[in-house]
N, C-alpha and C. Protein backbone atom coordinates (compact mmCIF):
# COMPACT_ATOMS: atom_id res chain seq x y z
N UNK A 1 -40.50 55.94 -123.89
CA UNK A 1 -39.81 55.49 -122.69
C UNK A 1 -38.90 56.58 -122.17
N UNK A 2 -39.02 56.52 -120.74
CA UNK A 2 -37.88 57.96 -120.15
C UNK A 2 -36.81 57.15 -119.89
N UNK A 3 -35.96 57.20 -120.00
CA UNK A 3 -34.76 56.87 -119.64
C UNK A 3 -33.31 57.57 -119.49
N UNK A 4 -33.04 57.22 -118.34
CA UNK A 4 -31.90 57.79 -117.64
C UNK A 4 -30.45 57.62 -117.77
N UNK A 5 -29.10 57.96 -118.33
CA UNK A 5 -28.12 58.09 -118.37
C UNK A 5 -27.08 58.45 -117.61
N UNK A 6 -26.60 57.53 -116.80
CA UNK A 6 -25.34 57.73 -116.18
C UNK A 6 -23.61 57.80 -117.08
N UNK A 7 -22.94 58.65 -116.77
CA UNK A 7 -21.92 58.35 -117.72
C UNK A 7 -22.10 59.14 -118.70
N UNK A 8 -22.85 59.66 -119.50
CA UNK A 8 -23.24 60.40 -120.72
C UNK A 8 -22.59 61.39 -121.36
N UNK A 9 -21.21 61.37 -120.99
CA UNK A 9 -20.51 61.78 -121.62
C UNK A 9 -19.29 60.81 -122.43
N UNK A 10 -19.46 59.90 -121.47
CA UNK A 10 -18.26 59.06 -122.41
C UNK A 10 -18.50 58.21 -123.39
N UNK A 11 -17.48 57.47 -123.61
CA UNK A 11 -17.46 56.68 -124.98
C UNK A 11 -18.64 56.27 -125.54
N UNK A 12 -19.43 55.11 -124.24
CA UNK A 12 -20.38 54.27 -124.44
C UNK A 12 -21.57 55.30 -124.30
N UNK A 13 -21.47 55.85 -123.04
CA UNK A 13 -22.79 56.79 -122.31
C UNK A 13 -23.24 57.55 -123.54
N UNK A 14 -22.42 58.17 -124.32
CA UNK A 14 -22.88 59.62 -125.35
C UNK A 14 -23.41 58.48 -126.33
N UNK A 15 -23.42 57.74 -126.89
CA UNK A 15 -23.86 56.89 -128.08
C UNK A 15 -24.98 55.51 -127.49
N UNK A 16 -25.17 55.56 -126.08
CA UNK A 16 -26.17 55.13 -125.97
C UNK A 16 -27.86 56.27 -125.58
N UNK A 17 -26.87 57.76 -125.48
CA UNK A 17 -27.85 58.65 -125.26
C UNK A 17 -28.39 59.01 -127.09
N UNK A 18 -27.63 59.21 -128.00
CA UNK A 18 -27.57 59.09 -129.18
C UNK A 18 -28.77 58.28 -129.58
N UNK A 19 -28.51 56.86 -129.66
CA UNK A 19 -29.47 55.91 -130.10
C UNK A 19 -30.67 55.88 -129.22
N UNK A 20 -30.40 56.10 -128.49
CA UNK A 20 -32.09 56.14 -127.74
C UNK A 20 -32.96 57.17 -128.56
N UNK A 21 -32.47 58.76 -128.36
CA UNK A 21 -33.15 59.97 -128.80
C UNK A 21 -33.15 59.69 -130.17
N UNK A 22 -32.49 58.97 -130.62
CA UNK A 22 -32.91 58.75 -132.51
C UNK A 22 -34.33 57.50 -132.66
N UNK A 23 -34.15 56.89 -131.43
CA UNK A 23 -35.13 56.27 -131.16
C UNK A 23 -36.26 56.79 -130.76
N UNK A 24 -36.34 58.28 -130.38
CA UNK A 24 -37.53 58.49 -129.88
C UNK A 24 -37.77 58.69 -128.20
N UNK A 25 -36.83 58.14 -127.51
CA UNK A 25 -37.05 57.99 -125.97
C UNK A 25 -37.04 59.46 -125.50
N UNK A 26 -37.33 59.52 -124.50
CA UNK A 26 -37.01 60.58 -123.92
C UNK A 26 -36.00 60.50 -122.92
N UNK A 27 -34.45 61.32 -122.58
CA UNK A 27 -33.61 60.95 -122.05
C UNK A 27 -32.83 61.79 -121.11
N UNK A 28 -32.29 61.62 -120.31
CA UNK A 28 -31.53 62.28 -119.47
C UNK A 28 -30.45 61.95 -118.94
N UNK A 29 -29.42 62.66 -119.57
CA UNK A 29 -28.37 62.53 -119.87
C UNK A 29 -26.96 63.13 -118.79
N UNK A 30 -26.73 61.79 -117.70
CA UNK A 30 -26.28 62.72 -116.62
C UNK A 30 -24.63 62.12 -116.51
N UNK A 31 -23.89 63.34 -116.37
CA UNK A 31 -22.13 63.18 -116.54
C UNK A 31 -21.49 64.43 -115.36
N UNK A 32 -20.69 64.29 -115.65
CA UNK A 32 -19.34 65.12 -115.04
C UNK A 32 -19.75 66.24 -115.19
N UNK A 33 -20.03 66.61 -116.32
CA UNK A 33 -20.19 67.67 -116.88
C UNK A 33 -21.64 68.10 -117.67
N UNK A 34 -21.86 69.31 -118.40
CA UNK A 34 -23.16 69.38 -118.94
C UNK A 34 -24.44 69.97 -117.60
N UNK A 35 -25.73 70.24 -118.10
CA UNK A 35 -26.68 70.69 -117.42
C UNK A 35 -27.11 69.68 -116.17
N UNK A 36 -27.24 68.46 -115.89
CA UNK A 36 -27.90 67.79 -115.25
C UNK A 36 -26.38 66.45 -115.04
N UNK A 37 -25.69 67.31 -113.35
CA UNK A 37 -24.72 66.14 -113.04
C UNK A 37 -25.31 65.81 -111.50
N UNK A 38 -24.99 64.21 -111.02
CA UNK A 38 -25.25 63.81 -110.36
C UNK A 38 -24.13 62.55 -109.75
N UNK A 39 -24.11 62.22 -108.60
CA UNK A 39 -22.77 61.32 -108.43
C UNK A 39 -23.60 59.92 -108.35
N UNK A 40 -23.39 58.70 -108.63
CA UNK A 40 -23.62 57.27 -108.71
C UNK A 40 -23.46 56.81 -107.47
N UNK A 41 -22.86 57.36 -106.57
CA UNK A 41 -22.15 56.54 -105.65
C UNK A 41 -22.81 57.00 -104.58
N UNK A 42 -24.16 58.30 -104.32
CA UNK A 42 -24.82 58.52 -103.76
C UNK A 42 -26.06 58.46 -103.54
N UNK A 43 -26.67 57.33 -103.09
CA UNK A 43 -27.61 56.70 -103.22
C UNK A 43 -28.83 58.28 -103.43
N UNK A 44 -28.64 58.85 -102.48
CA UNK A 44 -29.91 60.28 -102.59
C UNK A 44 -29.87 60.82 -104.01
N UNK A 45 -28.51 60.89 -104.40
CA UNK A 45 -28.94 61.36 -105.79
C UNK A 45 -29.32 60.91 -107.00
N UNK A 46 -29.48 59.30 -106.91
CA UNK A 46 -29.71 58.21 -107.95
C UNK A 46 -31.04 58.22 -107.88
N UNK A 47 -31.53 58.32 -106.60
CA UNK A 47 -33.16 58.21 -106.07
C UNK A 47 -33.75 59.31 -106.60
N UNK A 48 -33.44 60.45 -106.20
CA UNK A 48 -33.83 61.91 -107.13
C UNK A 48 -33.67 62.20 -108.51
N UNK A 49 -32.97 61.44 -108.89
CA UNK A 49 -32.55 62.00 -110.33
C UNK A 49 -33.43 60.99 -111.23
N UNK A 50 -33.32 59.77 -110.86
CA UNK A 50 -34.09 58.69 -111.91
C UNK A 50 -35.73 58.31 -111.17
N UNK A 51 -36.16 59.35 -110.73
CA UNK A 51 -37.43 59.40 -110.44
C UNK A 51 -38.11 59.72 -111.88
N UNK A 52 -39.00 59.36 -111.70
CA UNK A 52 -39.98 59.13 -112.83
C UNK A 52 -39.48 58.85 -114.48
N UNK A 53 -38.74 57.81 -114.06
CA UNK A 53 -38.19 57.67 -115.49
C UNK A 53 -38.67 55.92 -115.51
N UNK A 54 -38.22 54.68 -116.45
CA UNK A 54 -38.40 53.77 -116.76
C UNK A 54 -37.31 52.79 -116.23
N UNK A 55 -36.30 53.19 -116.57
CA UNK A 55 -34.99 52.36 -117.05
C UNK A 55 -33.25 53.64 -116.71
N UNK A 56 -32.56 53.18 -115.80
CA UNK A 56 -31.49 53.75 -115.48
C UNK A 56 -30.60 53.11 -116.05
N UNK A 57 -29.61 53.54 -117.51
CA UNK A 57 -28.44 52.92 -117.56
C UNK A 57 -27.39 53.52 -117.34
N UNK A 58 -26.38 52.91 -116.60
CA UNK A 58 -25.23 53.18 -115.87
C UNK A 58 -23.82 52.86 -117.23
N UNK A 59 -23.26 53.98 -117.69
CA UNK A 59 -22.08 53.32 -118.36
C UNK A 59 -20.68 54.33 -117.83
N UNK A 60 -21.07 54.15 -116.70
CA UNK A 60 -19.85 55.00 -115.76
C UNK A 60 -18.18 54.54 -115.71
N UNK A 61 -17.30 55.22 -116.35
CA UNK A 61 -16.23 54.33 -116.19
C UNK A 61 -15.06 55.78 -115.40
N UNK A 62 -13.78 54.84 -114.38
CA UNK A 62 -13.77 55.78 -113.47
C UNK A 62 -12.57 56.17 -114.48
N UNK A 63 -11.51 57.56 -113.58
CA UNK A 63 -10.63 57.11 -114.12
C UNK A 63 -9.23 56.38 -113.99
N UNK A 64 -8.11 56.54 -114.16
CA UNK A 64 -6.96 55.35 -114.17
C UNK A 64 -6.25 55.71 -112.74
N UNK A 65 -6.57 54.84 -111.73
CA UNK A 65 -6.00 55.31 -109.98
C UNK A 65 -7.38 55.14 -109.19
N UNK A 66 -8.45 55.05 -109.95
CA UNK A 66 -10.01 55.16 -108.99
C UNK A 66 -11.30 53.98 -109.62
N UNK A 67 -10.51 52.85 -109.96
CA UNK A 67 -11.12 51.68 -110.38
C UNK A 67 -12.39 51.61 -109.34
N UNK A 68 -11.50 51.50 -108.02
CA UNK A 68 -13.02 51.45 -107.24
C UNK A 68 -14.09 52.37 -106.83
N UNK A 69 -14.23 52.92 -107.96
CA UNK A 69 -15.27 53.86 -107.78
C UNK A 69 -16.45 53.38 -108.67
N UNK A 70 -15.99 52.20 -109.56
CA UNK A 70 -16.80 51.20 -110.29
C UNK A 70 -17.96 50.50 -108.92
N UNK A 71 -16.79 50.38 -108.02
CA UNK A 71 -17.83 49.57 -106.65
C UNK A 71 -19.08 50.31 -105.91
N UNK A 72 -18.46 51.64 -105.60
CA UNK A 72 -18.89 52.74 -105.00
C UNK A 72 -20.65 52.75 -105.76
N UNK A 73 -20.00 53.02 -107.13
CA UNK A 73 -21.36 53.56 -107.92
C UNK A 73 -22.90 52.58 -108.22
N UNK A 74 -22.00 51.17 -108.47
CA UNK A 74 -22.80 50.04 -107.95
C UNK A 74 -23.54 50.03 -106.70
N UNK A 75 -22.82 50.11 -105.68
CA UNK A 75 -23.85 49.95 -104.66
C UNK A 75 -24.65 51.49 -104.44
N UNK A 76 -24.06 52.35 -104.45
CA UNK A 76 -24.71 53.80 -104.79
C UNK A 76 -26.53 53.72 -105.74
N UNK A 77 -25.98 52.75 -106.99
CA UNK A 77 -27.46 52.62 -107.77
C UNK A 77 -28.20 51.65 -107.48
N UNK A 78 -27.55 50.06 -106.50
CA UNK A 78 -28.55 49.49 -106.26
C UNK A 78 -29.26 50.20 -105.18
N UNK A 79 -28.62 50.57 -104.16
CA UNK A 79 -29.45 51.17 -103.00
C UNK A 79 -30.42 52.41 -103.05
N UNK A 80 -30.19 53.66 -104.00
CA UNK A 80 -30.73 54.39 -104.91
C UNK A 80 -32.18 54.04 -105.45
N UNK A 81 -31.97 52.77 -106.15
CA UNK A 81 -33.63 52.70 -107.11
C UNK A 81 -33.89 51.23 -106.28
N UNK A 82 -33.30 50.96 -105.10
CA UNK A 82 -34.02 49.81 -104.60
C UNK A 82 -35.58 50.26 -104.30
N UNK A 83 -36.24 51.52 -103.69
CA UNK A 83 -37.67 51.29 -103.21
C UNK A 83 -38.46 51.86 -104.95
N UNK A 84 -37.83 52.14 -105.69
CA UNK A 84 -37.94 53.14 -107.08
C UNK A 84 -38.88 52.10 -108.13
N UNK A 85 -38.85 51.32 -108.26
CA UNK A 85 -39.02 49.92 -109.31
C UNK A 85 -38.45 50.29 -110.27
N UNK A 86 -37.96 51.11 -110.51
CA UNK A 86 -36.65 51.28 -111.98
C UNK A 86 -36.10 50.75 -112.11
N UNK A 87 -36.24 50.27 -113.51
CA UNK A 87 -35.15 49.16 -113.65
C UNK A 87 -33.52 49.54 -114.19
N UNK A 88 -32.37 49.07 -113.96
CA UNK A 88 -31.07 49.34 -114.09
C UNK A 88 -30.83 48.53 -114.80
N UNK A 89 -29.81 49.34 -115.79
CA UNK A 89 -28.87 48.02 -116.83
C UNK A 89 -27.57 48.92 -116.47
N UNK A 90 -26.85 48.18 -116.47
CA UNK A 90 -24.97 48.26 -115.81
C UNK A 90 -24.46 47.77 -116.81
N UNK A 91 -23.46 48.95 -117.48
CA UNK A 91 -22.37 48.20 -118.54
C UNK A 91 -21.45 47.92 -117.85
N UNK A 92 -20.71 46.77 -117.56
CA UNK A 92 -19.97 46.62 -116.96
C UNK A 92 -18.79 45.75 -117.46
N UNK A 93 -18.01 45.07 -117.29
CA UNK A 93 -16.66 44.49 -118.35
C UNK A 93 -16.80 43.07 -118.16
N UNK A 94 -16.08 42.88 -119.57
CA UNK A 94 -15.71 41.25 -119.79
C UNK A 94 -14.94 40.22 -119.21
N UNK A 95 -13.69 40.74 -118.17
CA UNK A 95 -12.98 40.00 -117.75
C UNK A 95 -13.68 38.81 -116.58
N UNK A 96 -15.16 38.73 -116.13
CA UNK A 96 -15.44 37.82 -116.12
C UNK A 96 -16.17 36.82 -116.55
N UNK A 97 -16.28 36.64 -117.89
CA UNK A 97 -16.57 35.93 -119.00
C UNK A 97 -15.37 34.84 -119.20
N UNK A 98 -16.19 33.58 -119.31
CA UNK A 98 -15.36 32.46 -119.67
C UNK A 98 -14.72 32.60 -121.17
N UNK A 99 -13.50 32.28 -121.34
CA UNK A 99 -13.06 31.93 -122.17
C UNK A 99 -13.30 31.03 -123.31
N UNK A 100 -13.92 31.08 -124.51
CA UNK A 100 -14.53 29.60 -125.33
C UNK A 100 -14.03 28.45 -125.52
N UNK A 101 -14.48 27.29 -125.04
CA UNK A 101 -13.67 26.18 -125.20
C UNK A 101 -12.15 25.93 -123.67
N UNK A 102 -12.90 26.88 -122.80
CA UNK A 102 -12.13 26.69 -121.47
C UNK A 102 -13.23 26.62 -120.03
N UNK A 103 -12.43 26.64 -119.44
CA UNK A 103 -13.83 26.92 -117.64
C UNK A 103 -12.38 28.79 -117.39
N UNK A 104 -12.04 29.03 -118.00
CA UNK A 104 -11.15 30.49 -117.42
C UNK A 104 -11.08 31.72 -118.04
N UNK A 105 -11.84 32.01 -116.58
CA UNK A 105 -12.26 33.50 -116.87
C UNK A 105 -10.89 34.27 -117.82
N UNK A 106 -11.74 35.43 -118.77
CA UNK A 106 -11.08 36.15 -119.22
C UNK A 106 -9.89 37.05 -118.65
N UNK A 107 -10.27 37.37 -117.65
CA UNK A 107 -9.05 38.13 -116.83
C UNK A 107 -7.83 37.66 -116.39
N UNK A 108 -8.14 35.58 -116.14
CA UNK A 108 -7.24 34.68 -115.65
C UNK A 108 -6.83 34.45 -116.83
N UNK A 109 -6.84 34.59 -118.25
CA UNK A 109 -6.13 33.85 -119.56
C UNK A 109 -4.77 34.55 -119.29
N UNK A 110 -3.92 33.37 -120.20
CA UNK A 110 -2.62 33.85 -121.06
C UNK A 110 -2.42 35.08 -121.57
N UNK A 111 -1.79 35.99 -121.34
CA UNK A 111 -1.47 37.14 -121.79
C UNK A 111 -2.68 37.94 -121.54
N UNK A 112 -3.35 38.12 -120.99
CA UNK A 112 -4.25 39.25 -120.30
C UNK A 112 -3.68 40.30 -119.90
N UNK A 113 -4.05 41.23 -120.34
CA UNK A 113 -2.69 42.93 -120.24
C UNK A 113 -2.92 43.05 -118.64
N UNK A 114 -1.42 43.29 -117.99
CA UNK A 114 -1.56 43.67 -116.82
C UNK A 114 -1.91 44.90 -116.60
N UNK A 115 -1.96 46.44 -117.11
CA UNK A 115 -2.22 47.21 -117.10
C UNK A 115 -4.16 47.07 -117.05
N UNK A 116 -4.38 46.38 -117.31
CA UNK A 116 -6.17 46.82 -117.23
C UNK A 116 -6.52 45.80 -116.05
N UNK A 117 -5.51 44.93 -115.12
CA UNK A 117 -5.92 44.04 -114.48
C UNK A 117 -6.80 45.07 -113.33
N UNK A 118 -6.60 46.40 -112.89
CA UNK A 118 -7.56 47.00 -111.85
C UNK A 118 -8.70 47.29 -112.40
N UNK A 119 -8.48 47.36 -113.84
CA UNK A 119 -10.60 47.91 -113.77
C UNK A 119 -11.25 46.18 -114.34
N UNK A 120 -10.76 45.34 -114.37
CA UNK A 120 -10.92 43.84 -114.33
C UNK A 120 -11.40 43.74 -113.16
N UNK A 121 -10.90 43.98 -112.26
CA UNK A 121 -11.03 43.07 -111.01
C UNK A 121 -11.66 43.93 -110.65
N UNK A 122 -11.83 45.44 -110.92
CA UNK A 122 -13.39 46.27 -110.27
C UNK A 122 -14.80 45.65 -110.83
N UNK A 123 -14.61 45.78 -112.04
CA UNK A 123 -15.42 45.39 -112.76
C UNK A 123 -16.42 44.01 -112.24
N UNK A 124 -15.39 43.45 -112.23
CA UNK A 124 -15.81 41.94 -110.96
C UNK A 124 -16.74 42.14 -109.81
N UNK A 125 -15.96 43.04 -108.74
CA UNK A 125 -16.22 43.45 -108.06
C UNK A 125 -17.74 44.23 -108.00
N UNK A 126 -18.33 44.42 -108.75
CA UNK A 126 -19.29 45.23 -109.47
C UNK A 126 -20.27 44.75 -110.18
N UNK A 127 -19.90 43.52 -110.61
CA UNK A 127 -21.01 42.59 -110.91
C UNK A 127 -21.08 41.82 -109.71
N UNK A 128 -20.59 41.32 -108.70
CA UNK A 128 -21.09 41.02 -107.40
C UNK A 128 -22.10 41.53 -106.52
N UNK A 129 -21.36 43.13 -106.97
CA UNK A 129 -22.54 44.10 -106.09
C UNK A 129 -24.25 43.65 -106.68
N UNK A 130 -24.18 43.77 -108.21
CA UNK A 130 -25.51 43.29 -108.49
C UNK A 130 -25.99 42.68 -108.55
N UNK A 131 -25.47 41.25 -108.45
CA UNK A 131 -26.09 40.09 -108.21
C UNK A 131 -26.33 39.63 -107.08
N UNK A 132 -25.95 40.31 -106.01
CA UNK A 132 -26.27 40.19 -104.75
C UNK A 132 -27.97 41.30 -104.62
N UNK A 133 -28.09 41.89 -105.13
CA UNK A 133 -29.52 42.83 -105.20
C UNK A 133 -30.49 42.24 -105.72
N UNK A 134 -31.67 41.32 -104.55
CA UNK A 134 -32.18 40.70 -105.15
C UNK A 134 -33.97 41.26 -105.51
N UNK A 135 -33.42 42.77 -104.27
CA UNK A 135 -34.75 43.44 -104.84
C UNK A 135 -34.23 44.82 -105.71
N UNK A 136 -33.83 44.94 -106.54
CA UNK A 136 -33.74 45.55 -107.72
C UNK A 136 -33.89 44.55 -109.04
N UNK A 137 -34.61 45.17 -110.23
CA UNK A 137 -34.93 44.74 -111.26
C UNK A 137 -33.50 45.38 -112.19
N UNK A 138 -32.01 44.54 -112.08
CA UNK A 138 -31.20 44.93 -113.01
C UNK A 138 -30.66 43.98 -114.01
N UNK A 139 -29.87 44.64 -114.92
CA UNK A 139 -29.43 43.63 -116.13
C UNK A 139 -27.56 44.09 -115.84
N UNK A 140 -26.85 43.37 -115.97
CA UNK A 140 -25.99 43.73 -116.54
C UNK A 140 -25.39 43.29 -117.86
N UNK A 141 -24.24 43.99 -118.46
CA UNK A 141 -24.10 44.03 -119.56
C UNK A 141 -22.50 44.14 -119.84
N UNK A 142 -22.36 42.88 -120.29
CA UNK A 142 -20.56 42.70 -120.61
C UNK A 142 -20.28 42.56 -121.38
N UNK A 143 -19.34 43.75 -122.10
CA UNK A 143 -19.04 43.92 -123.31
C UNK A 143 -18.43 42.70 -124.03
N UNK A 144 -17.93 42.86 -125.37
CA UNK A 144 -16.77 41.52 -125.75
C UNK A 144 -15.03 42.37 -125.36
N UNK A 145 -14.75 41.51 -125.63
CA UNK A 145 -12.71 41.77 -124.97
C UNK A 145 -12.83 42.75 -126.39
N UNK A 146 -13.12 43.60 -127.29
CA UNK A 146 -12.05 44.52 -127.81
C UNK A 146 -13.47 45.88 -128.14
N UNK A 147 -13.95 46.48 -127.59
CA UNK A 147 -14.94 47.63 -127.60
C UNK A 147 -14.27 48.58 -128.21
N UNK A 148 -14.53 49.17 -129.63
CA UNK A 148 -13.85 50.74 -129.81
C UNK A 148 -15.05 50.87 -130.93
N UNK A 149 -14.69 52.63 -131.68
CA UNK A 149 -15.65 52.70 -132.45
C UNK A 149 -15.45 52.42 -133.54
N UNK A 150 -16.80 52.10 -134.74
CA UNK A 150 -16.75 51.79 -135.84
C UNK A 150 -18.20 51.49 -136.21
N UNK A 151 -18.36 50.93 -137.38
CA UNK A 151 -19.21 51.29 -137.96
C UNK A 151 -20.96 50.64 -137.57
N UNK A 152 -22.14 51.02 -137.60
CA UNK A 152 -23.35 50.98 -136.88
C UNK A 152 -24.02 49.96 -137.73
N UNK A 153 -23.91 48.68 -137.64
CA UNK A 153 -24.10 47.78 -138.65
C UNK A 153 -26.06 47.50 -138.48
N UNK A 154 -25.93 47.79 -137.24
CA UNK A 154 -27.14 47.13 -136.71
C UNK A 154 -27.28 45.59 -136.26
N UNK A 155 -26.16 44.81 -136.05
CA UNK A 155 -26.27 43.43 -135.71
C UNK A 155 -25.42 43.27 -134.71
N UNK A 156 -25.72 42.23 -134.22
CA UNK A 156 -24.87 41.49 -132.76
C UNK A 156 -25.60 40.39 -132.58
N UNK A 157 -24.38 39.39 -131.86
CA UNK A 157 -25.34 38.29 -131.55
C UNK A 157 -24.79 38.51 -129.56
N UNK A 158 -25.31 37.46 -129.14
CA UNK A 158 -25.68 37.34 -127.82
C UNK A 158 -24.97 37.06 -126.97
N UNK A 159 -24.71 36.09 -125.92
CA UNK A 159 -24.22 35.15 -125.20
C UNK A 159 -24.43 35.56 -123.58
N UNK A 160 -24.12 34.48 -122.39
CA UNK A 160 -24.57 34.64 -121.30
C UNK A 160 -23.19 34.86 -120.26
N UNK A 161 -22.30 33.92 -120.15
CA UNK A 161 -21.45 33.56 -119.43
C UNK A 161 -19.69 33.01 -120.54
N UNK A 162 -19.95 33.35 -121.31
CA UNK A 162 -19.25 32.92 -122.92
C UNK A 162 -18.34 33.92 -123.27
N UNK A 163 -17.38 34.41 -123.55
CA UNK A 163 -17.35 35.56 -124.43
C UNK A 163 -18.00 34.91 -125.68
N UNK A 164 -18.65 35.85 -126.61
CA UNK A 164 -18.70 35.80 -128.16
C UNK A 164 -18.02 36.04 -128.38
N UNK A 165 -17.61 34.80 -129.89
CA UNK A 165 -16.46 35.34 -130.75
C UNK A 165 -16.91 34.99 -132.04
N UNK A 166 -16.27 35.22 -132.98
CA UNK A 166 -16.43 34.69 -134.38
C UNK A 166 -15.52 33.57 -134.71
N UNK A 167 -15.71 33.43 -136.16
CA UNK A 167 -15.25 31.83 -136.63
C UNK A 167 -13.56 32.35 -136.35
N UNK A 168 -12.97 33.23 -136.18
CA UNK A 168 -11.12 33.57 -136.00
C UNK A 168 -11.19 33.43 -134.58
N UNK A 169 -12.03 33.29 -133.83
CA UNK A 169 -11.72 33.71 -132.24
C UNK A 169 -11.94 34.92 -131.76
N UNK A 170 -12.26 36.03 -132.73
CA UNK A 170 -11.82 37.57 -132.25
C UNK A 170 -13.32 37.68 -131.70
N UNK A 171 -13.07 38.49 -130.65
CA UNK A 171 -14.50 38.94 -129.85
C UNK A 171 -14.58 40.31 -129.76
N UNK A 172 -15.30 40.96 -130.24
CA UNK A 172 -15.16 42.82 -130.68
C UNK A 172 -16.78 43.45 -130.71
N UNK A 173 -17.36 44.35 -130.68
CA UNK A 173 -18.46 44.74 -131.34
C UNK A 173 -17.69 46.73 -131.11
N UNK A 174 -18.49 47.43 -132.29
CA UNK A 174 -18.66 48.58 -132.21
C UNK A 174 -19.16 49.17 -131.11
N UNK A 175 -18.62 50.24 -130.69
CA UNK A 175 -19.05 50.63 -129.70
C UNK A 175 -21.26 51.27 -130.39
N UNK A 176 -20.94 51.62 -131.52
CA UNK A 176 -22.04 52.36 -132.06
C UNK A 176 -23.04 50.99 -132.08
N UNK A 177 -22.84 49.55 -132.10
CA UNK A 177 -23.68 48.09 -132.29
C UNK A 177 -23.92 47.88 -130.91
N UNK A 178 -22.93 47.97 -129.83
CA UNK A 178 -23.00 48.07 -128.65
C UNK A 178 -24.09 48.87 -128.19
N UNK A 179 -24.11 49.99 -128.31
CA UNK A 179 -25.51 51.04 -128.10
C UNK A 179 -26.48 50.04 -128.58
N UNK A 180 -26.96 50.19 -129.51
CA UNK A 180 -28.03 49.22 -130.04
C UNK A 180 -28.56 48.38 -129.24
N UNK A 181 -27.47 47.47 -128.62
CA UNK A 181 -27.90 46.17 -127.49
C UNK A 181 -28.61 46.88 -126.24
N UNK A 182 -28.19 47.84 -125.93
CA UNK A 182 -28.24 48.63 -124.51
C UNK A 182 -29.51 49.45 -124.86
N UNK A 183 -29.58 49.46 -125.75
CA UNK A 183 -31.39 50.19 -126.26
C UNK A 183 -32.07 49.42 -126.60
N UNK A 184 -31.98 48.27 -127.03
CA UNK A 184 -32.80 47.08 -126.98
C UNK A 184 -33.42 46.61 -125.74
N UNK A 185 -32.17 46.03 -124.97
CA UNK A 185 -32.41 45.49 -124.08
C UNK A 185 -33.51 46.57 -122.75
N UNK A 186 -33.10 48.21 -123.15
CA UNK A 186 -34.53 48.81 -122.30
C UNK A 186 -35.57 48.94 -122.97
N UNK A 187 -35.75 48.57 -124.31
CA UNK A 187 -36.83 48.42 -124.83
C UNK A 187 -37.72 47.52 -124.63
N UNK A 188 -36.98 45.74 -124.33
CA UNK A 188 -37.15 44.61 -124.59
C UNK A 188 -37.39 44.13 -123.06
N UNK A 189 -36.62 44.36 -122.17
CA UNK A 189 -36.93 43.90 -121.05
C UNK A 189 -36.21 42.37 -120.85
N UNK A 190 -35.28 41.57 -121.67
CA UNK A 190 -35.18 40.29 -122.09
C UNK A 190 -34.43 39.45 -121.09
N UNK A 191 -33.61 40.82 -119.63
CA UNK A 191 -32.73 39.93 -119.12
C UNK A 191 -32.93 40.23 -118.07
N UNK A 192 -34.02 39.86 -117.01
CA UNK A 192 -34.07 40.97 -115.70
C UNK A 192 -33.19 39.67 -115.10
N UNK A 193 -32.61 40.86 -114.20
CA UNK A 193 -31.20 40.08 -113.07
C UNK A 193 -30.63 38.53 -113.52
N UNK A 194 -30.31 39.15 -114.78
CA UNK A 194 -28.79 38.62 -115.59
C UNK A 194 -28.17 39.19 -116.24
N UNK A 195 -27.20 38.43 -116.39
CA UNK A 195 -26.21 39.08 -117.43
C UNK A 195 -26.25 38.45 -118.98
N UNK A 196 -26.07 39.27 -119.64
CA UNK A 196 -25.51 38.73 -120.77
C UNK A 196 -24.72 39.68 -121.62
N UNK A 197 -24.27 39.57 -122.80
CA UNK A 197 -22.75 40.01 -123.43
C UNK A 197 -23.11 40.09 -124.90
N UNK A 198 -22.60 40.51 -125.49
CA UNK A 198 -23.03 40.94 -127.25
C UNK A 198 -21.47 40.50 -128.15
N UNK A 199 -21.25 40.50 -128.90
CA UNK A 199 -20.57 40.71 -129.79
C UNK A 199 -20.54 39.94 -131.25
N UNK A 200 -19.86 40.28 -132.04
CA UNK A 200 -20.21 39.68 -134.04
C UNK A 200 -19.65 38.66 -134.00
């Protein structure tokens, strides 16, 4: 499978380029920086760059003052691989995931850090963009509320509209288990234009 990398330098992007090529894919790995950069937010260059590939995943995150560039890049990749049939998976965030055992969104809970409330509400903003694209073949993909790295267990379980949590409440996955889902899911094909969310 060819598959394409947006982001590929950061946290998520470098360890989902990782697990793919240990997988075998063939990949292209496009960032800020490095041999092969390209901007998200320009539809001509999403169209050129993820030509002849399978599967475009986007794990673009902006930085702190340019949340909406989360929006930008969204509509940049739906409009990009709309005539393409490539399919897109979008990592995109949890804060709109219900709370377990509530109807309120994660971003609206009790003590929700105000400091991350702008890439929340981009993030939002950004899964709108894609669910409004009803001719692109995309997935998105919402992490659980606590993403960092650790160890590559090989497991995760699922969910749609939920956060996952475990039997304490805590909702977390490795960023390195996280990859896994995001290479599955272009392997698998399991969620065209939905969302769903991972965590242990």
């Amino acid at each position: 499978m060819r598959i394409l990398v947006w982001g590929a330098g950061g946290a998520v992007g470098s360890r989902i380029v990782q697990e793919a090529v240990a997988r075998g894919h063939q990949v292209t790995a496009v960032g800020r920086s490095g041999p092969v950069r390209g901007d998200a937010a320009d539809p001509d260059d999403v169209a050129r760059l993820s030509a002849g590939h399978d599967v475009v995943i986007s794990a673009t995150r902006p930085r702190p003052g340019s949340e909406g560039e989360l929006v930008d890049a969204a509509q940049g990749l739906v409009i990009g691989l709309r005539a393409s049939g490539v399919r897109l998976i979008l990592v995109g965030g949890a804060a709109s995931l219900i709370v377990p055992g509530t109807e309120v969104l994660l971003v609206d809970s009790p003590g929700f850090p105000e400091d991350l409330r702008p890439i929340a509400l981009a993030c939002n903003e950004q899964f709108d963009v894609v669910r409004a694209a009803n001719d692109v073949d995309w997935t998105y993909v919402s992490p659980p509320a606590l993403l960092e790295p650790g160890a590559r267990t090989g497991r995760y379980r699922k969910g749609h509209d939920h956060l996952v949590t475990d039997a304490d409440g805590n909702s977390s996955i490795s960023l390195e288990d996280f990859a896994i889902a995001l290479v599955d899911e272009a392997e698998q094909a399991l969620h065209l234009r939905q969302r769903f969310t991972v965590g242990y």
